[in-house]
C-alpha atoms as a PDB file:
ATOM      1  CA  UNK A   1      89.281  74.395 170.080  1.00  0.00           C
ATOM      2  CA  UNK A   2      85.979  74.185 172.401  1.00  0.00           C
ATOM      3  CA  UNK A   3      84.195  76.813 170.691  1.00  0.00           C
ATOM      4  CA  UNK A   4      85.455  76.401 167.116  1.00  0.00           C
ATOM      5  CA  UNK A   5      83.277  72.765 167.622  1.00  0.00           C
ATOM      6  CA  UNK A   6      80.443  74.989 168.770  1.00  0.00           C
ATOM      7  CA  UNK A   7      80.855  77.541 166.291  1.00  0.00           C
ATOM      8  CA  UNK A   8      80.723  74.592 163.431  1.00  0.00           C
ATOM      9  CA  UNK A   9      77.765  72.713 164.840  1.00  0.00           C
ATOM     10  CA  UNK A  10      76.026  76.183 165.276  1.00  0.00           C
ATOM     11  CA  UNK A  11      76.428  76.807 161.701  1.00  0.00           C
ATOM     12  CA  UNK A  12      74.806  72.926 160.890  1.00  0.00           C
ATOM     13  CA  UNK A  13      71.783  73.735 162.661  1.00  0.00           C
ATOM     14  CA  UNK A  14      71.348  77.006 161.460  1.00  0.00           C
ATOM     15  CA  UNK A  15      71.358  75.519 157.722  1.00  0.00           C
ATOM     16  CA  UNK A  16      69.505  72.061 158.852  1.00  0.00           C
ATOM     17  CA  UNK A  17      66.923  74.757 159.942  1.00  0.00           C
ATOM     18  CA  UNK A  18      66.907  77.402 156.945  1.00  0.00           C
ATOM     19  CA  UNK A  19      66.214  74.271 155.023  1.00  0.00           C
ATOM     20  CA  UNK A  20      63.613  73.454 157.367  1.00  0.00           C
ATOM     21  CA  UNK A  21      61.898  76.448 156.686  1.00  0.00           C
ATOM     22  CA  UNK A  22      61.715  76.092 153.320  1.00  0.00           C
ATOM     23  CA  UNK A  23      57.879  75.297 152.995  1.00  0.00           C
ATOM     24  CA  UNK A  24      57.122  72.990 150.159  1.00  0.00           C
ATOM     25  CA  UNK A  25      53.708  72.413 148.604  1.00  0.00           C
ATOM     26  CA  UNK A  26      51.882  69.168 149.861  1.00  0.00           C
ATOM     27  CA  UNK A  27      52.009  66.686 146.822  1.00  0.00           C
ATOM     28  CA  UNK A  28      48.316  65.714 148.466  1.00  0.00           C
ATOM     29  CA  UNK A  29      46.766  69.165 147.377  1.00  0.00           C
ATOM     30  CA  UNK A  30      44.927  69.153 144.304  1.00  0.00           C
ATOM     31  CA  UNK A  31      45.452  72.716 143.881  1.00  0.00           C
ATOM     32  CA  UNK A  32      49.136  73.122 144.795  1.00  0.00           C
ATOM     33  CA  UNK A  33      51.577  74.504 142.220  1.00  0.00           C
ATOM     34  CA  UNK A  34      54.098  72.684 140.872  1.00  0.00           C
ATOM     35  CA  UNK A  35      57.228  74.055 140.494  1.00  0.00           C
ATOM     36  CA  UNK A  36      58.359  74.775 136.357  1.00  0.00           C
ATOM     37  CA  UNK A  37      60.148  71.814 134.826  1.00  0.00           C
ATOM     38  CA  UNK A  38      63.142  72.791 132.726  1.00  0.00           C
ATOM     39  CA  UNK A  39      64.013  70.853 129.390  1.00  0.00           C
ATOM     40  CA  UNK A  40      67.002  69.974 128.210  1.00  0.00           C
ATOM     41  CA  UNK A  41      67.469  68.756 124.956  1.00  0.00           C
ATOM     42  CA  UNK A  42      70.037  65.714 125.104  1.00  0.00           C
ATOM     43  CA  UNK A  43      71.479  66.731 121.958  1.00  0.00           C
ATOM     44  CA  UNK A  44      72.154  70.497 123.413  1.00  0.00           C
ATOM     45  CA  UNK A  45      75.952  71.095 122.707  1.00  0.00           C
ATOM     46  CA  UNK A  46      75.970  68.494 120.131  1.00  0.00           C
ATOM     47  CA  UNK A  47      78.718  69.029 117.698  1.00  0.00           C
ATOM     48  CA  UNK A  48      78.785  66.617 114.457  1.00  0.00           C
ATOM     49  CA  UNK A  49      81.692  64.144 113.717  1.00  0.00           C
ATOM     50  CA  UNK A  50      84.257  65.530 111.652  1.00  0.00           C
ATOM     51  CA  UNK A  51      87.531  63.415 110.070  1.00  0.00           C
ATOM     52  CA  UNK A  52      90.616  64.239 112.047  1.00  0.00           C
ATOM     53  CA  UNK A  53      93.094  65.892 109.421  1.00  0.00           C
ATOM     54  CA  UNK A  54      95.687  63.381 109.017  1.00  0.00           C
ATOM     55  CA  UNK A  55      99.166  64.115 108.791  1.00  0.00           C
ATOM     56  CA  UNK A  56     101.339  63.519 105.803  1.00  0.00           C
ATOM     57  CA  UNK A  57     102.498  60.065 106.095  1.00  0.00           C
ATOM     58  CA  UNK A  58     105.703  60.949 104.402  1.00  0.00           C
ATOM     59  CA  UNK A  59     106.633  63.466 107.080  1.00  0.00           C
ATOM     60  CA  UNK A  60     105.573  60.928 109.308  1.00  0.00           C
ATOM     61  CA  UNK A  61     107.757  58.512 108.564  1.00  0.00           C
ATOM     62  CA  UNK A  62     110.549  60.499 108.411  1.00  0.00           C
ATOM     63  CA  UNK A  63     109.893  61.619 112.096  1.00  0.00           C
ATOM     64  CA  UNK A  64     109.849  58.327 112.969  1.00  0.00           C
ATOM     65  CA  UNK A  65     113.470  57.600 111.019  1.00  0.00           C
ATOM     66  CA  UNK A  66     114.481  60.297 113.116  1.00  0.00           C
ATOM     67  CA  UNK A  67     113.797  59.092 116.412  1.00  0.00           C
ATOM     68  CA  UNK A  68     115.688  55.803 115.591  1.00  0.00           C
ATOM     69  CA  UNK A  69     112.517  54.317 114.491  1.00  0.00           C
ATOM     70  CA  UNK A  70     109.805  52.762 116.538  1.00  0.00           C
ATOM     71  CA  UNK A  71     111.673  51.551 119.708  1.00  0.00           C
ATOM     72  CA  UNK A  72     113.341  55.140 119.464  1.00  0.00           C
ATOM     73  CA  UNK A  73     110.459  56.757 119.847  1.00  0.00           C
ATOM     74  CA  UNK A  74     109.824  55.061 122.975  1.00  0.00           C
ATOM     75  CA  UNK A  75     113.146  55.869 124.388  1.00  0.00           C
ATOM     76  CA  UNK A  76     112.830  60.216 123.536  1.00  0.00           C
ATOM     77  CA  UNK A  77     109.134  59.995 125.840  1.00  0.00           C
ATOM     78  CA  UNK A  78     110.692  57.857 129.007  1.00  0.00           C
ATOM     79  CA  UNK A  79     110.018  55.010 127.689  1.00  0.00           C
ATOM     80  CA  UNK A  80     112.036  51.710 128.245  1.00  0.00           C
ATOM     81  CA  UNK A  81     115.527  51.828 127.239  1.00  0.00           C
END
């Protein structure tokens, strides 16, 4: 148990330091590089409204008379009884 703590806080500090190490450029220099900014368009994977195809209402209805109308339909999904 001892050394799977130690193994575990070994492994923190290694990444705590490998992060450390990471040298970033000081905003303060004039000549530093800035890293690329990437752009993404807010209407990237846009996809235009279409109308839902609606069901025959006759067929609908006679689902419906099926299931013992409304309240039936309620009691085939678990519904109240």
């Amino acid at each position: 148990m001892h050394k799977s703590i130690c193994f575990a806080l070994a492994v923190a500090t290694a990444g705590a330091t490998a992060a450390a190490e990471q040298r970033w450029p000081d905003p303060r220099d004039p000549k530093a590089k800035a890293p690329p900014v990437e752009y993404h368009s807010a209407f990237e994977g846009y996809k235009p409204y279409a109308e839902p195809e609606l069901a025959p209402w006759r067929g609908v209805n006679d689902e419906v008379r099926r299931a013992g109308g409304h309240a039936g339909i309620f009691r085939k999904h678990g519904g109240r009884k």
